[in-house]
C-alpha atoms as a PDB file:
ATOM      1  CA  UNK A   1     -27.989 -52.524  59.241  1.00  0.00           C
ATOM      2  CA  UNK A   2     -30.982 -52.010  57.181  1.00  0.00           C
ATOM      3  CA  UNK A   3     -33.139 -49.267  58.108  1.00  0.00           C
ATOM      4  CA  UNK A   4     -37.073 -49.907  58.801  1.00  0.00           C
ATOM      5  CA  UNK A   5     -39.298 -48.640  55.879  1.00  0.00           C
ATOM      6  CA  UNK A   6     -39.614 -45.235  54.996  1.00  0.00           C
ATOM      7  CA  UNK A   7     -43.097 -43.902  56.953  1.00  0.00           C
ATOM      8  CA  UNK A   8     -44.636 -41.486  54.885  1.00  0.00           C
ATOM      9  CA  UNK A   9     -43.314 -37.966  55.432  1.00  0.00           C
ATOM     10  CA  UNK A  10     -46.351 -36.299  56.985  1.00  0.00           C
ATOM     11  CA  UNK A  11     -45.968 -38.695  59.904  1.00  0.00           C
ATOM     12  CA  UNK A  12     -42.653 -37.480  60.462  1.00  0.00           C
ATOM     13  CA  UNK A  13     -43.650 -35.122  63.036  1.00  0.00           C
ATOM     14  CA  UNK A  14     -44.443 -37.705  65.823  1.00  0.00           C
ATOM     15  CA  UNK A  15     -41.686 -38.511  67.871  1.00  0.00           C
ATOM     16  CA  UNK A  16     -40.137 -41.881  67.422  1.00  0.00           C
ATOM     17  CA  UNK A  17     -40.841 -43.725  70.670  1.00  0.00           C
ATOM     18  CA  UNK A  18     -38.001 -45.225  73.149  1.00  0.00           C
ATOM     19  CA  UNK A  19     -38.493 -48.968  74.044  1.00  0.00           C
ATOM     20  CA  UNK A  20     -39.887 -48.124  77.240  1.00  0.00           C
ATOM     21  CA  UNK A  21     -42.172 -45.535  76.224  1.00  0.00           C
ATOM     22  CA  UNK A  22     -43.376 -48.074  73.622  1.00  0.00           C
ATOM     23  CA  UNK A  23     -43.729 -51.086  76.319  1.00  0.00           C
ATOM     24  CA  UNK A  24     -45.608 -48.701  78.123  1.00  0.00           C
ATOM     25  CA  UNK A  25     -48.355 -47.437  75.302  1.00  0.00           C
ATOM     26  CA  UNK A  26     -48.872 -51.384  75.004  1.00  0.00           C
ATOM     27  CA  UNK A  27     -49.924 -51.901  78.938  1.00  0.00           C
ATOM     28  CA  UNK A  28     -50.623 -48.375  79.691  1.00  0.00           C
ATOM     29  CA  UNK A  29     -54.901 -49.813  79.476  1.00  0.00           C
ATOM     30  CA  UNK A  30     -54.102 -52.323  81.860  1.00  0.00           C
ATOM     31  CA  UNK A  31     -52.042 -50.823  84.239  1.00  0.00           C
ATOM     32  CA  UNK A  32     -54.051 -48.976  87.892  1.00  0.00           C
ATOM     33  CA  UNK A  33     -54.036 -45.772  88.229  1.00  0.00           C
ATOM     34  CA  UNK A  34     -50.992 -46.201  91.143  1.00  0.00           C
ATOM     35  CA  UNK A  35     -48.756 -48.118  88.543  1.00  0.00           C
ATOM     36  CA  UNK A  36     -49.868 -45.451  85.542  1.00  0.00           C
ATOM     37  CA  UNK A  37     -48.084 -42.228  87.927  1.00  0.00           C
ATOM     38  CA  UNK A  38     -45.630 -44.318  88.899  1.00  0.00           C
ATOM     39  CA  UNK A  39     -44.387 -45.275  85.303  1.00  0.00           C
ATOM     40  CA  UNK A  40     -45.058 -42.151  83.774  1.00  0.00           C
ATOM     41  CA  UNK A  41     -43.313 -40.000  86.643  1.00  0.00           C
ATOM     42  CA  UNK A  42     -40.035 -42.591  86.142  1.00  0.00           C
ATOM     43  CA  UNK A  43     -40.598 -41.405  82.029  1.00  0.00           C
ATOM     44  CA  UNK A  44     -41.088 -37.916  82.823  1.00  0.00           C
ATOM     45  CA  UNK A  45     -38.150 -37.807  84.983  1.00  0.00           C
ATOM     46  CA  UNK A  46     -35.391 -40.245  83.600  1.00  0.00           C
ATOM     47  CA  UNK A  47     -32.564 -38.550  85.054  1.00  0.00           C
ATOM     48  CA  UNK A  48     -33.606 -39.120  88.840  1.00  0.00           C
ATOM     49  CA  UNK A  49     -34.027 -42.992  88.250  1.00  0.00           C
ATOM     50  CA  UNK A  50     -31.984 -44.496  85.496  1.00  0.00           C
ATOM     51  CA  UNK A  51     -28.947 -45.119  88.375  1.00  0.00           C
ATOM     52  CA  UNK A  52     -31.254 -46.329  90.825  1.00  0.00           C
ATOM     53  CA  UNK A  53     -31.677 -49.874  91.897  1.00  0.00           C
ATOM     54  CA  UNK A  54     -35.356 -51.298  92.804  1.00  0.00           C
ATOM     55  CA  UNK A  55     -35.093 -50.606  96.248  1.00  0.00           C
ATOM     56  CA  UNK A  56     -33.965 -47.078  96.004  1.00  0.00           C
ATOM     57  CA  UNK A  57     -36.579 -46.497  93.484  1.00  0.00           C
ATOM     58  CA  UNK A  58     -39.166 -47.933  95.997  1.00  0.00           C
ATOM     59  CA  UNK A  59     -38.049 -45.655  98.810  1.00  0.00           C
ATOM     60  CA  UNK A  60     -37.989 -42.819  96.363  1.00  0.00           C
ATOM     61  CA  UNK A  61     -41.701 -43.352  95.848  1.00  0.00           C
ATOM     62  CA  UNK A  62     -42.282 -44.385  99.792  1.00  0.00           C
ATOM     63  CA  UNK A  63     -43.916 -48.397  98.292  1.00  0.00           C
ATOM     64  CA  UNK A  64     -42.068 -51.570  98.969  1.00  0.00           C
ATOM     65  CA  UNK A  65     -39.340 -52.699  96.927  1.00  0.00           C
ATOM     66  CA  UNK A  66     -42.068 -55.654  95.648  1.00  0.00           C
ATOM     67  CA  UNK A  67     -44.672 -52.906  94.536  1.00  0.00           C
ATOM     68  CA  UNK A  68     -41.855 -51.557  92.175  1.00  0.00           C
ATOM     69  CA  UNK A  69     -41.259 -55.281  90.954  1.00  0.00           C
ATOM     70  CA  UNK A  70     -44.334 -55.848  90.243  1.00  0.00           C
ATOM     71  CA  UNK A  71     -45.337 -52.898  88.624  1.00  0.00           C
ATOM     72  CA  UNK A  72     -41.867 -53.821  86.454  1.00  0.00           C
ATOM     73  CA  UNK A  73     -43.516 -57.093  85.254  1.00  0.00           C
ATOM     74  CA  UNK A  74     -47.053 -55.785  84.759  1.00  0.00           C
ATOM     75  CA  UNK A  75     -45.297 -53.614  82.343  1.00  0.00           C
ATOM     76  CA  UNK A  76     -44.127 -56.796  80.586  1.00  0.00           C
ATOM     77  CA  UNK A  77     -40.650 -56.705  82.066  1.00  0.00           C
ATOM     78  CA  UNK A  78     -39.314 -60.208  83.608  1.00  0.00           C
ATOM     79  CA  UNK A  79     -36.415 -58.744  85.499  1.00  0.00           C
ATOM     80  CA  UNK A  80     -35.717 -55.298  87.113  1.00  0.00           C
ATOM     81  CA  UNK A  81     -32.492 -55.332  85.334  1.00  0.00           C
ATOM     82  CA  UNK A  82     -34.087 -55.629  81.900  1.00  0.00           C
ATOM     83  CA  UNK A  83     -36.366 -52.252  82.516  1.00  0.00           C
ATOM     84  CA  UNK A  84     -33.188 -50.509  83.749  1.00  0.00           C
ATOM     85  CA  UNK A  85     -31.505 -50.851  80.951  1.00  0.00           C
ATOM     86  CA  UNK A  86     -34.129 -49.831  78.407  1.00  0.00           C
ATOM     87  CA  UNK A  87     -34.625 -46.627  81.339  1.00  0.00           C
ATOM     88  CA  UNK A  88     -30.858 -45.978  80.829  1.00  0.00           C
ATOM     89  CA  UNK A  89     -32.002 -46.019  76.919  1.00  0.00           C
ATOM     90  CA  UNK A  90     -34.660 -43.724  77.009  1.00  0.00           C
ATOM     91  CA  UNK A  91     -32.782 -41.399  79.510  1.00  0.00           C
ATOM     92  CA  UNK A  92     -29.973 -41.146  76.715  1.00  0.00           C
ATOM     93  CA  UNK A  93     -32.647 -39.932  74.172  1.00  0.00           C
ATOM     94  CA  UNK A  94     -33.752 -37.475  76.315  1.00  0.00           C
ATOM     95  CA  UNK A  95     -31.020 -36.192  77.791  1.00  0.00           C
ATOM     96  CA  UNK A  96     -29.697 -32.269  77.033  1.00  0.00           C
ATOM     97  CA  UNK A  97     -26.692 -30.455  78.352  1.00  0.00           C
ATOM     98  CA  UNK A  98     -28.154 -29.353  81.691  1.00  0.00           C
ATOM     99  CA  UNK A  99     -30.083 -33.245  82.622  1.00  0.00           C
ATOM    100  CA  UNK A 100     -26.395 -34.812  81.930  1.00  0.00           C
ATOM    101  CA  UNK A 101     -24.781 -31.890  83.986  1.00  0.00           C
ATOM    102  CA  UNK A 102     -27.292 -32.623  87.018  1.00  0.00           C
ATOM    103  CA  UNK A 103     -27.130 -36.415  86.906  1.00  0.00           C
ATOM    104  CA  UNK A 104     -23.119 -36.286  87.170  1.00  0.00           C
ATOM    105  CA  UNK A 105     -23.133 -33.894  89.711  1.00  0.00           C
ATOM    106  CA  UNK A 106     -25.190 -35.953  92.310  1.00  0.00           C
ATOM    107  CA  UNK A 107     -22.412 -38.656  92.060  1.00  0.00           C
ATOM    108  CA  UNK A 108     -19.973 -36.371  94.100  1.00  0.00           C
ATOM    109  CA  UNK A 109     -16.959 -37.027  92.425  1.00  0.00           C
ATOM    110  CA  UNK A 110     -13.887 -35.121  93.075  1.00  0.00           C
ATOM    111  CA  UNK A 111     -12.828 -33.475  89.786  1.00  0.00           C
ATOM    112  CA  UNK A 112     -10.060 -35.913  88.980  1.00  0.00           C
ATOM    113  CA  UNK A 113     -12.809 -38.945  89.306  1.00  0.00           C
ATOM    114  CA  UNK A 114     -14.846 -36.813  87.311  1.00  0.00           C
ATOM    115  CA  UNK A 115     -11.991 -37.149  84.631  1.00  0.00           C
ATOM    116  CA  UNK A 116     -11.294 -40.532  84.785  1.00  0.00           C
ATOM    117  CA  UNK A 117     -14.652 -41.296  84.556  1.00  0.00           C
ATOM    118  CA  UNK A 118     -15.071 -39.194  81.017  1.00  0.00           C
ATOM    119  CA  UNK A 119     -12.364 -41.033  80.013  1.00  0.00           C
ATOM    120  CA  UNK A 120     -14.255 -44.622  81.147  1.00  0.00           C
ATOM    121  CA  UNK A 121     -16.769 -43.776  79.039  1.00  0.00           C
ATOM    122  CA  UNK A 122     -14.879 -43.287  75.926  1.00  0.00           C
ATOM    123  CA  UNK A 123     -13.293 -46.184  76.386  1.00  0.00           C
ATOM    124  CA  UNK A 124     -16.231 -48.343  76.600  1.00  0.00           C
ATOM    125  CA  UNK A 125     -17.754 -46.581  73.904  1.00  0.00           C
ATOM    126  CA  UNK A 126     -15.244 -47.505  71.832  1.00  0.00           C
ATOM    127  CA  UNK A 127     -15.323 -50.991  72.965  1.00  0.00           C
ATOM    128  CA  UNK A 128     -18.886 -51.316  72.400  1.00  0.00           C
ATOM    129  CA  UNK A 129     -18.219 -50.142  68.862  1.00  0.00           C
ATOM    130  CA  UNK A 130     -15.519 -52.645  68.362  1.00  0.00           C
ATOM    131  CA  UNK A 131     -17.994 -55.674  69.334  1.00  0.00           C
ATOM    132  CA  UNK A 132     -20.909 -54.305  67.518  1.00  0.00           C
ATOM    133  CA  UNK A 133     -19.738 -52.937  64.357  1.00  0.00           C
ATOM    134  CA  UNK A 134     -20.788 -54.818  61.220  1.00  0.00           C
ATOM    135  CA  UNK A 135     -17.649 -54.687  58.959  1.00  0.00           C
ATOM    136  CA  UNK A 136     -20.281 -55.243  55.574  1.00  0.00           C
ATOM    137  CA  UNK A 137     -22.199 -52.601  56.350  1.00  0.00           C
ATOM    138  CA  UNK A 138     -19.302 -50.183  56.296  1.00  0.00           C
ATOM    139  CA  UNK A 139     -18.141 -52.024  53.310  1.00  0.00           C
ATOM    140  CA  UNK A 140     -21.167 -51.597  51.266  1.00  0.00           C
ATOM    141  CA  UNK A 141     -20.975 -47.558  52.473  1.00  0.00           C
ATOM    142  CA  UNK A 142     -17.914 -47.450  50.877  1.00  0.00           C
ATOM    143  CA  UNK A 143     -19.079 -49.035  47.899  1.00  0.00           C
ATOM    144  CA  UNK A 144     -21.709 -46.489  47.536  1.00  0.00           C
ATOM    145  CA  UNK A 145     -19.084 -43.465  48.262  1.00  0.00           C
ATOM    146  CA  UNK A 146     -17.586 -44.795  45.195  1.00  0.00           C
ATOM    147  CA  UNK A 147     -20.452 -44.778  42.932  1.00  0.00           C
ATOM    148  CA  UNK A 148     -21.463 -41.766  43.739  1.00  0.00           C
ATOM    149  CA  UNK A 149     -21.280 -38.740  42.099  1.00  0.00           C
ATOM    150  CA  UNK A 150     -21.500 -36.220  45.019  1.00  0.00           C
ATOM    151  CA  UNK A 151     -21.749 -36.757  48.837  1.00  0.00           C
ATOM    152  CA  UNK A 152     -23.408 -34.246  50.970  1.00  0.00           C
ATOM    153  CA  UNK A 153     -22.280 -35.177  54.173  1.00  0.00           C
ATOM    154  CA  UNK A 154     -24.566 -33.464  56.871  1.00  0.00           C
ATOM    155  CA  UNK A 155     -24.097 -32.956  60.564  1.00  0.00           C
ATOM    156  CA  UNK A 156     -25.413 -29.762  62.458  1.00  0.00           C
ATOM    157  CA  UNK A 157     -24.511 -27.973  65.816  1.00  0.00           C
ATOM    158  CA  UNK A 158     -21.403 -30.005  67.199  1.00  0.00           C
ATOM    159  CA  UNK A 159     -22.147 -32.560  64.808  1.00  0.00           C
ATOM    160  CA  UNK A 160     -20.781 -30.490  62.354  1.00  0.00           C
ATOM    161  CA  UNK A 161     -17.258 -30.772  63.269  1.00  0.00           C
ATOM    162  CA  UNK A 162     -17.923 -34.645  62.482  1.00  0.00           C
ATOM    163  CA  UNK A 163     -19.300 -34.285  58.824  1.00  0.00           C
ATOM    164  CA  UNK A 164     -16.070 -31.927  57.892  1.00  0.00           C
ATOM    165  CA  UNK A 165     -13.712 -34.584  59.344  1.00  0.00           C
ATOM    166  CA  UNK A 166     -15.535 -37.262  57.116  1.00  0.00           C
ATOM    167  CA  UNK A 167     -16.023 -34.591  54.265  1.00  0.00           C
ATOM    168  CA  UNK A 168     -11.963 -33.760  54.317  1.00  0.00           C
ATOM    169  CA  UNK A 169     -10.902 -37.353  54.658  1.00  0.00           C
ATOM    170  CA  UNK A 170     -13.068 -38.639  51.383  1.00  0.00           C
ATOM    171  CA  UNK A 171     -12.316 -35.171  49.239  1.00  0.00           C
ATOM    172  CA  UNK A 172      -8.210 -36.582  48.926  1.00  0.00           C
ATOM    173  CA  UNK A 173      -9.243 -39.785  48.348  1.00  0.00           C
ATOM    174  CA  UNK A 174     -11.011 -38.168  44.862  1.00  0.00           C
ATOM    175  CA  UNK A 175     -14.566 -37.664  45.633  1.00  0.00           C
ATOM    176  CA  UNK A 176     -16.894 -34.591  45.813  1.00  0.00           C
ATOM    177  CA  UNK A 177     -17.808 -34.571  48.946  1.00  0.00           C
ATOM    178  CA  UNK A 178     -18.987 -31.422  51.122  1.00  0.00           C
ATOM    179  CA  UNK A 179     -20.041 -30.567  54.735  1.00  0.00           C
ATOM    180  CA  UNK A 180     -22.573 -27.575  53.779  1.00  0.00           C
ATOM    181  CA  UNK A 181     -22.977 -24.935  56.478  1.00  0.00           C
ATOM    182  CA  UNK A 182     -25.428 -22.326  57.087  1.00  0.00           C
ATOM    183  CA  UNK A 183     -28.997 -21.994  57.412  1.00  0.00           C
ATOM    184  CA  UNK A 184     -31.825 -24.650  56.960  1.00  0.00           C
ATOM    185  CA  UNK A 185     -33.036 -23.139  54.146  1.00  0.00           C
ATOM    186  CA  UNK A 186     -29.542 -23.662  52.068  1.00  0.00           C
ATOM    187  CA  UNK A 187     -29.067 -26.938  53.498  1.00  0.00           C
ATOM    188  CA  UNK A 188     -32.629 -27.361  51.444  1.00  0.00           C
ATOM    189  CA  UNK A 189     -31.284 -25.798  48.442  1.00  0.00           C
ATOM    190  CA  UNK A 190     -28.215 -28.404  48.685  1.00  0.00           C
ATOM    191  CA  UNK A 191     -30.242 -31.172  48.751  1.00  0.00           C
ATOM    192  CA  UNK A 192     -32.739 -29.844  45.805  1.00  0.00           C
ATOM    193  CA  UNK A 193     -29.608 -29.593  43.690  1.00  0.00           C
ATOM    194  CA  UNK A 194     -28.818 -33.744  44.195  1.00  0.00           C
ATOM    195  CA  UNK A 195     -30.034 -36.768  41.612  1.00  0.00           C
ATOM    196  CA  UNK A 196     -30.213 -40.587  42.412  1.00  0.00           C
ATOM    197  CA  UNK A 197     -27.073 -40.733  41.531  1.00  0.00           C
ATOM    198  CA  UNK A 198     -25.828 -38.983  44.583  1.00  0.00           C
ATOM    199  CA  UNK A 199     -25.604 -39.483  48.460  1.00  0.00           C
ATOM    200  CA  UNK A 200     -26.510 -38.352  52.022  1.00  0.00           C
ATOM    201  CA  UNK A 201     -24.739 -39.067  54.637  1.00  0.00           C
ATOM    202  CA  UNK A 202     -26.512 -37.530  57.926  1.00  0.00           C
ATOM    203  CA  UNK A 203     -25.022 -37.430  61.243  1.00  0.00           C
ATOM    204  CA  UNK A 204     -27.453 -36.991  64.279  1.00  0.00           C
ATOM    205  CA  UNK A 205     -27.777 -38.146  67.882  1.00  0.00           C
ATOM    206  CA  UNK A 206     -30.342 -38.956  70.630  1.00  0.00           C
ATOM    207  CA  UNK A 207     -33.583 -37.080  69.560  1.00  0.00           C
ATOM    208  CA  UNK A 208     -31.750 -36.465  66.496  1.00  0.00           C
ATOM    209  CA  UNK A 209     -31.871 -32.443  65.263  1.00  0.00           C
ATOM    210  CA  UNK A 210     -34.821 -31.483  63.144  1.00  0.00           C
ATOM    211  CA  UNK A 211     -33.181 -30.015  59.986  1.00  0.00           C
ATOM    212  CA  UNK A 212     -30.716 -33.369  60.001  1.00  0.00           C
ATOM    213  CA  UNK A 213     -33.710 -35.168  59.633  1.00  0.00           C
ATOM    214  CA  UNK A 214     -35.783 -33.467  57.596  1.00  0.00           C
ATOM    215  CA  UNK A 215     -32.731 -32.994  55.305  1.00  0.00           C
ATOM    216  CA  UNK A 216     -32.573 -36.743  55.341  1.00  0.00           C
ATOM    217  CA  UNK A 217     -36.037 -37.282  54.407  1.00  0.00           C
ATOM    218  CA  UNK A 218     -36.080 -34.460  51.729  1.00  0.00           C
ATOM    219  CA  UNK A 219     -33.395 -36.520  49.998  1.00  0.00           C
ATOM    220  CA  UNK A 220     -35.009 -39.754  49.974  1.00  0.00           C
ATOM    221  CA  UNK A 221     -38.157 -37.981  48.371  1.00  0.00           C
ATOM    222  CA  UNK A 222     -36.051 -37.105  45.546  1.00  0.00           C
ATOM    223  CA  UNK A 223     -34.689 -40.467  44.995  1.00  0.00           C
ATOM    224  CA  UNK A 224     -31.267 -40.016  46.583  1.00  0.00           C
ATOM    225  CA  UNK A 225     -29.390 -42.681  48.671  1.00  0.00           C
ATOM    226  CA  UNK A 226     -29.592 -41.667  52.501  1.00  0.00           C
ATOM    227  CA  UNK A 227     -27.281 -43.019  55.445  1.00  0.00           C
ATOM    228  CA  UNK A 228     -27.532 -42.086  58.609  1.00  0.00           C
ATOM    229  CA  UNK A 229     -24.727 -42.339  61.399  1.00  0.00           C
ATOM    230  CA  UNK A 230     -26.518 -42.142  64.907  1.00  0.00           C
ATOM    231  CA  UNK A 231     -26.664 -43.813  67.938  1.00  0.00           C
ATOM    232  CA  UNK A 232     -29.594 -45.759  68.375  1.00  0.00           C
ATOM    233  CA  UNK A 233     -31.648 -48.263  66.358  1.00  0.00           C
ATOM    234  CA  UNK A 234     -34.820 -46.755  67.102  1.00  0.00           C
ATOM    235  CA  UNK A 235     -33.588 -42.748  66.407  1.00  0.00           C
ATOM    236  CA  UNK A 236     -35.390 -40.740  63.427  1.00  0.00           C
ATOM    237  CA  UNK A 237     -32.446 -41.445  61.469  1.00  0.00           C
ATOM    238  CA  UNK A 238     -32.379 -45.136  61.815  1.00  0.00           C
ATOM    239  CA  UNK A 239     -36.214 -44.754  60.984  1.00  0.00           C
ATOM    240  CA  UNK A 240     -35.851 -42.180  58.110  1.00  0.00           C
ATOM    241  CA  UNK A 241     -31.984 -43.244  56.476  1.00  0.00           C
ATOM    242  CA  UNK A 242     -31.599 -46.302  53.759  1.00  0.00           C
ATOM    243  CA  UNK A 243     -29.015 -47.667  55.964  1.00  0.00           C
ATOM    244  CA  UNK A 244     -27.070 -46.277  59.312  1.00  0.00           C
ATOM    245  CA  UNK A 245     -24.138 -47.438  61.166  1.00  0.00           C
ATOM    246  CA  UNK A 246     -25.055 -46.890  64.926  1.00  0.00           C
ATOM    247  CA  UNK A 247     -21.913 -45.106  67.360  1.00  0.00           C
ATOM    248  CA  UNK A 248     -22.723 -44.437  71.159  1.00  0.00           C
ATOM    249  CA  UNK A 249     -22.076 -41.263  72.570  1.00  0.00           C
ATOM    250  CA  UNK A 250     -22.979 -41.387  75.928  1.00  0.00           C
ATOM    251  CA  UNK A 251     -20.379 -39.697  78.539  1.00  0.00           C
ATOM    252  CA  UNK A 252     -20.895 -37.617  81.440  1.00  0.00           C
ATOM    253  CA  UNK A 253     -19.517 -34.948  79.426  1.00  0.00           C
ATOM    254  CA  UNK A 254     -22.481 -32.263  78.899  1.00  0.00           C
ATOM    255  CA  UNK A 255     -21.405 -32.416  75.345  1.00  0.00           C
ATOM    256  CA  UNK A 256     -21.300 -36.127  74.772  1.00  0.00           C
ATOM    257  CA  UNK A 257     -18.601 -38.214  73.330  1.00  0.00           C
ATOM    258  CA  UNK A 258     -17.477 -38.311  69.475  1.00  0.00           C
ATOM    259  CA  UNK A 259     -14.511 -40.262  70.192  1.00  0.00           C
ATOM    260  CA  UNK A 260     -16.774 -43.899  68.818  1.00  0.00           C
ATOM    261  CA  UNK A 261     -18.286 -41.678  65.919  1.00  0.00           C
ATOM    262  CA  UNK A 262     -14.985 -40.738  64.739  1.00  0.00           C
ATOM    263  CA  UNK A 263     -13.432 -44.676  65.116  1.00  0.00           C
ATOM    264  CA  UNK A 264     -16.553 -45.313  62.810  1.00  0.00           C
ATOM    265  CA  UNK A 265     -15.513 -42.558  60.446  1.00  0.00           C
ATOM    266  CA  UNK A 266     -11.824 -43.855  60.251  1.00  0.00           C
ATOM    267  CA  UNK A 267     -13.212 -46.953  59.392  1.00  0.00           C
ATOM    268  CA  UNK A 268     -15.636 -45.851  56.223  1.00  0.00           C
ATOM    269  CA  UNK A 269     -12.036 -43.932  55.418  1.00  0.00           C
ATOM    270  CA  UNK A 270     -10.122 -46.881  55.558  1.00  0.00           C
ATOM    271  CA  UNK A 271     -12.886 -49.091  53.607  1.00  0.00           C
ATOM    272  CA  UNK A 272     -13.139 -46.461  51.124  1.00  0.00           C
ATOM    273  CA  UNK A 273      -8.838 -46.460  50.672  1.00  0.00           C
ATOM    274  CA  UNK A 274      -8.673 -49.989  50.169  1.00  0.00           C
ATOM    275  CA  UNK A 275     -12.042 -50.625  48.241  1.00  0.00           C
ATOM    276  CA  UNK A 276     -10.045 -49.444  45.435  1.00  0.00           C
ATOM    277  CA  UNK A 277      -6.299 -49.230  46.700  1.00  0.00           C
ATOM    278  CA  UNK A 278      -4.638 -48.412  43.083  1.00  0.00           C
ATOM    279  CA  UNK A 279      -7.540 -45.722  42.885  1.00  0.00           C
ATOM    280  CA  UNK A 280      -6.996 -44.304  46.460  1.00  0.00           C
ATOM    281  CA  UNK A 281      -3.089 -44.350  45.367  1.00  0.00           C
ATOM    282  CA  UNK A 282      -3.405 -42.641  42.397  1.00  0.00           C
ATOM    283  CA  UNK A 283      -5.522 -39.224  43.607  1.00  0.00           C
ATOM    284  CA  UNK A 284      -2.723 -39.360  46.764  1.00  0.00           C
ATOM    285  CA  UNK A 285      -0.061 -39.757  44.701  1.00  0.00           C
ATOM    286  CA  UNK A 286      -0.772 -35.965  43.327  1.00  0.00           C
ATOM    287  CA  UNK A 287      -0.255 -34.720  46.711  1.00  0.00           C
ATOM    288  CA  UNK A 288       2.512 -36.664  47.659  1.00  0.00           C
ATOM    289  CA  UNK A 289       4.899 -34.244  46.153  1.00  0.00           C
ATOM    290  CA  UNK A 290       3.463 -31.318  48.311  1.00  0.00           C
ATOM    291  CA  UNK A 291       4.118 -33.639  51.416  1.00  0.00           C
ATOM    292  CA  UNK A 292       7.596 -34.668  50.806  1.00  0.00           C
ATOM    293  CA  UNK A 293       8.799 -30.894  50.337  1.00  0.00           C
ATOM    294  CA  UNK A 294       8.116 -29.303  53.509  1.00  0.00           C
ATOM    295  CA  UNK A 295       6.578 -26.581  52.030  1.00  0.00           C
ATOM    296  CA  UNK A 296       3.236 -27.299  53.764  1.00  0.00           C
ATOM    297  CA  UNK A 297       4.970 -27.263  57.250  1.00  0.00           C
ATOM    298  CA  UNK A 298       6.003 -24.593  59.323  1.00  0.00           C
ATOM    299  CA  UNK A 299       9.255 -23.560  60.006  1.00  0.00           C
ATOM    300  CA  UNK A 300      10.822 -20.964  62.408  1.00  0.00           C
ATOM    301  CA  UNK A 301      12.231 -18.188  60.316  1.00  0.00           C
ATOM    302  CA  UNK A 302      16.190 -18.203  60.378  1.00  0.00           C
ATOM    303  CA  UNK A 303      18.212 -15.170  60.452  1.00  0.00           C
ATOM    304  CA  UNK A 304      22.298 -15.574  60.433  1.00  0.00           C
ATOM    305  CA  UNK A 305      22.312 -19.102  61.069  1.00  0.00           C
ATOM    306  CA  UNK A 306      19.928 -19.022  64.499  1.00  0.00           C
ATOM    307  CA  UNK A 307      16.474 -19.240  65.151  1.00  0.00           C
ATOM    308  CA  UNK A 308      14.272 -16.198  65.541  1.00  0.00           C
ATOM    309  CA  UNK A 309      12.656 -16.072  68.787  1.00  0.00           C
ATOM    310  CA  UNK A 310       9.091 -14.842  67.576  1.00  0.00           C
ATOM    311  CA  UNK A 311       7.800 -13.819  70.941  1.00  0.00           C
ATOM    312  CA  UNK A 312       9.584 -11.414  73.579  1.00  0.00           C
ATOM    313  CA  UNK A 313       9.594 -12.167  77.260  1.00  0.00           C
ATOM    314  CA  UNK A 314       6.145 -10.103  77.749  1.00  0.00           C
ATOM    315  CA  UNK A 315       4.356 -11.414  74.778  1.00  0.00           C
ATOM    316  CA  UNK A 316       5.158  -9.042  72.081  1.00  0.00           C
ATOM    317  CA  UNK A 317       6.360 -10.061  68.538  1.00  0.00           C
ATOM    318  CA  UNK A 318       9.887  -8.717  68.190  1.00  0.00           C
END
């Protein structure tokens, strides 16, 4: 996917508008006062109305079901069904720990439905990254891995444990590749240290995290390749990145889901592995040895022929 062109950086601190919230700016001038409250208070409040249908949205407001349909076109939507799902949208880049938390808990669930229904949502995240995923894309990623001379592979908060899984897996297969931690301002001093001849891979969700972005767009001002691995085609990093890969997170988790972000990452892995096989064989091959002797596994310590029990019955080392 190729990402829009780069807006000039001062503009970067205006948010990047949801569908809806753009549909609406277009009719907002021709909308009454009524239909203005009504469609701001739905914005305002995504949580309470992405899951509702048009009749419990009208009874919500205390209208008829027909004011809420019409209201829906006038906003430039043929079909309720088509502004629910750009609500759903916009609710899931504005949602935050305690909005997902609330939303789940009105469903009462009993904990074990509460689990299966986690688990739902991974699955059809995964699914929806199985249909959507453009195999080139990836491709071309790994092309660019290759030619690069470092990757800076950036994801903050729990984001982070994502950019050290994709940092590890490329560093065997030969390349320089790092997951820098710590504050914004060495994040900055990573990035000042990069040439054209490097990448950025940045890893952000929803609203996307301000130093992510910003680290993103530093990058691109210096003339270094930027990719972005988010969730939405209209997130800052879709906006601000060369090229992305989009992953859904959505879950009912309070923490979202990674499980699609790290299919994607196995899959720039894999691309990267067999975009040059005899390559990806070779670097292996120098760890092979420390694989095939055991030394890199544990083993229970063995004293006259029998195990050591390493724990007593209360706890205690022996």
């Amino acid at each position: 996917m190729r990402a829009n062109q780069m807006v000039q950086s001062s503009d970067y601190g205006s948010n990047v508008l949801t569908s809806l919230e753009e549909q609406f700016a277009r009719t907002k001038h021709s909308l009454n006062d009524s239909r203005r409250q009504l469609i701001q208070s739905i914005l305002d409040n995504p949580e309470d109305h992405f899951y509702l249908s048009a009749r419990k949205l009208a009874k919500l407001y205390g209208v008829d079901a027909s004011t809420v349909v019409r209201t829906i076109q006038a906003l430039g939507y043929e079909k309720f069904d088509d502004f629910a799902a750009d609500l759903r949208k916009h609710f899931v880049s504005r949602i935050s720990p305690y909005t997902i938390l609330k939303s789940a808990t009105r469903e009462k669930r009993s904990v074990a439905n509460h689990i299966a229904h986690s688990l739902e949502g991974d699955n059809d995240n995964l699914a929806a990254l199985q249909s959507s995923l453009e195999a080139e894309t990836v491709i071309e990623l790994a092309k660019t891995i290759h030619r690069s001379r470092r990757i800076l592979v950036i994801g903050i908060d729990l984001a982070a444990s994502l950019a050290n899984f994709l940092a590890y897996g490329l560093t065997p297969l030969g390349f320089d590749a790092e997951a820098p931690v710590g504050s914004s301002g060495n994040l900055h001093h990573k990035i000042d240290l990069l040439t054209s001849r490097d990448l950025v891979i940045a890893i952000s969700f929803g609203r996307c995290l301000k130093d992510t972005v910003e680290a993103a767009v530093r990058a691109r001002q210096y003339g270094v390749r930027t990719f972005g691995i988010t969730d939405s085609d209209i997130s800052p990093l879709a906006a601000y990145c060369d090229d992305y890969l989009l992953a859904a997170i959505a879950s009912p988790s309070f923490t979202g889901s990674y499980v699609a972000p790290i299919a994607l990452m196995n899959t720039i892995l894999v691309a990267c592995a067999h975009v040059q096989p005899r390559r990806s064989l070779e670097r292996l091959r120098k760890t092979e040895e420390e694989y095939r002797s055991g030394d890199r596994w544990y083993k229970e310590p063995v004293r006259r022929g029998k195990v050591i029990n390493m724990q007593s019955k209360n706890g205690d080392k022996e």
